[in-house]
Protein backbone atom coordinates (compact mmCIF):
# COMPACT_ATOMS: atom_id res chain seq x y z
CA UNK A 1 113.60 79.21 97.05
CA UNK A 2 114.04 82.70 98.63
CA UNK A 3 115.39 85.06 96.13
CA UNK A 4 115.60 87.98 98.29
CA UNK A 5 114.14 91.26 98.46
CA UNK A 6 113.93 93.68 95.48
CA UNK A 7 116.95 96.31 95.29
CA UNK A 8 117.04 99.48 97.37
CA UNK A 9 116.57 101.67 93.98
CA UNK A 10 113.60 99.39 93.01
CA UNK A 11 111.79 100.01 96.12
CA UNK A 12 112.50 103.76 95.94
CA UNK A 13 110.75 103.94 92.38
CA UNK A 14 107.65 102.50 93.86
CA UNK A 15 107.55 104.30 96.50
CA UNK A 16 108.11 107.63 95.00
CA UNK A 17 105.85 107.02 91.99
CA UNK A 18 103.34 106.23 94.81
CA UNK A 19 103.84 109.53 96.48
CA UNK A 20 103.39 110.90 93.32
CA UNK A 21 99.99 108.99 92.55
CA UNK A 22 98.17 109.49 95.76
CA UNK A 23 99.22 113.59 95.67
CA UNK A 24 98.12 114.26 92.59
CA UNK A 25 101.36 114.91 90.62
CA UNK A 26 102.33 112.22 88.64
CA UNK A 27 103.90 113.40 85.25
CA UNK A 28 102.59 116.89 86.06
CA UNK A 29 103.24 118.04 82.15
CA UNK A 30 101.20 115.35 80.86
CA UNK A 31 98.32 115.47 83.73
CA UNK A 32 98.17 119.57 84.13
CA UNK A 33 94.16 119.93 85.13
CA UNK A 34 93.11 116.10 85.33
CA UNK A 35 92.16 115.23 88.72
CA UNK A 36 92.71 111.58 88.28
CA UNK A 37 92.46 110.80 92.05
CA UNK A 38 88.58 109.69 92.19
CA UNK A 39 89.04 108.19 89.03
CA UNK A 40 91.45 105.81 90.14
CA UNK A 41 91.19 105.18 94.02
CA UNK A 42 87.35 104.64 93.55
CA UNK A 43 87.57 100.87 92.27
CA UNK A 44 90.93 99.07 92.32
CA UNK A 45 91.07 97.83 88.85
CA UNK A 46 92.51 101.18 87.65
CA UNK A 47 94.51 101.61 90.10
CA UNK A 48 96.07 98.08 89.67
CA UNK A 49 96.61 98.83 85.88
CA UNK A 50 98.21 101.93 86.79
CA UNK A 51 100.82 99.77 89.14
CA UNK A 52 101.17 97.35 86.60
CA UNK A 53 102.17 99.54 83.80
CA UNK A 54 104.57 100.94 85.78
CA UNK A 55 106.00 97.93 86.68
CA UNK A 56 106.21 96.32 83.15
CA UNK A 57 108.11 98.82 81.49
CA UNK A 58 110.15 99.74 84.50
CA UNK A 59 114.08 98.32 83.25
CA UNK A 60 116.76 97.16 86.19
CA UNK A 61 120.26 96.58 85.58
CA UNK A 62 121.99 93.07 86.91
CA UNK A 63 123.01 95.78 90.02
CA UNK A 64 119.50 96.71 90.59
CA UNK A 65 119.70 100.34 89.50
CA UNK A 66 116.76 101.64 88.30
CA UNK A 67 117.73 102.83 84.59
CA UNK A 68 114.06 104.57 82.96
CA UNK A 69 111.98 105.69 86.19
CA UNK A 70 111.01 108.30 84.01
CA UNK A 71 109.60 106.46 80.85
CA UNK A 72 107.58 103.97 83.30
CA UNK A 73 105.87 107.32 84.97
CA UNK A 74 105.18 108.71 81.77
CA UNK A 75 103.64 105.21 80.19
CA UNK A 76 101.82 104.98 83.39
CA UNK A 77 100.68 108.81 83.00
CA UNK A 78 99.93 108.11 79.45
CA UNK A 79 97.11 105.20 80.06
CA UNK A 80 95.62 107.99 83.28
CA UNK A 81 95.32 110.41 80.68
CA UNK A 82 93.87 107.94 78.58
CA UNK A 83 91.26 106.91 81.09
CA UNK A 84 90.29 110.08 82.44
CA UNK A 85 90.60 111.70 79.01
CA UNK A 86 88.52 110.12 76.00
CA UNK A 87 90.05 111.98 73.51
CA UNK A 88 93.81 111.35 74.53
CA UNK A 89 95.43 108.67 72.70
CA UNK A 90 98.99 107.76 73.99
CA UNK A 91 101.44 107.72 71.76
CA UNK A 92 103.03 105.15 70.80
CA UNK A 93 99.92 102.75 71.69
CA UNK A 94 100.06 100.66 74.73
CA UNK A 95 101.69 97.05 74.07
CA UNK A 96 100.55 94.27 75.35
CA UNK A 97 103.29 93.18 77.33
CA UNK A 98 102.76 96.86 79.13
CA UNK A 99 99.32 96.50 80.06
CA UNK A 100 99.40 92.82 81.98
CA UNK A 101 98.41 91.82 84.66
CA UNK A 102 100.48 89.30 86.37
CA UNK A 103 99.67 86.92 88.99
CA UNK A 104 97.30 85.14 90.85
C-alpha cells in the first residue's frame, strides 16, 4: 500500500535541522563552544541517534504541519550535549520512546 510521501512541512524540518547539524549550529544556546561535528559524523551510530531523537518527539497535525520543530531540536541538542559533554545531564531525562531506534 503506498501511503504517499511525508508533508511539505515535514520534509522542511529535516532538512533544515540537517543544515543545522552538518554547520555546526544546532540549538546554538545550548551547544555555544561544543564542536560536536567529529563527534558525530565520525561513526554513524551517533549520528543515527541524533536523527532518531529528532524524529520521535517531532509532533504533526492530521494536515501535516509541523507543530514543535523547536522542542525536537532542543531534545536532539540535549542528548549532543550529553554525548560530547560528560557532565551535562538533560533535563528532563531522555524517555525511552525518544531514544529508539526504529526499523530494520
Amino acid at each position: 500500500m503506498l501511503v504517499g510521501q511525508l508533508p511539505v512541512d515535514v520534509r522542511a524540518s529535516f532538512r533544515l535541522f540537517a543544515f543545522y547539524l552538518a554547520n555546526g549550529t544546532v540549538d546554538v544556546d545550548l551547544l555555544d563552544g561544543i564542536d560536536y561535528r567529529p563527534a558525530l559524523f565520525q561513526f554513524g551510530s551517533s549520528l543515527e541517534q541524533v536523527f532518531a531523537i529528532y524524529c520521535n518527539v517531532l509532533q504533526v497535525d492530521a494536515k501535516g504541519t509541523v507543530l514543535n520543530e523547536g522542542d525536537a531540536q532542543y531534545r536532539a541538542a540535549q542528548w549532543i550535549r550529553a554525548h560530547c559533554d560528560q557532565s551535562y545531564r538533560a533535563e528532563p531525562p531522555f524517555e525511552a520512546w525518544e531514544t529508539e531506534l526504529h526499523g530494520p
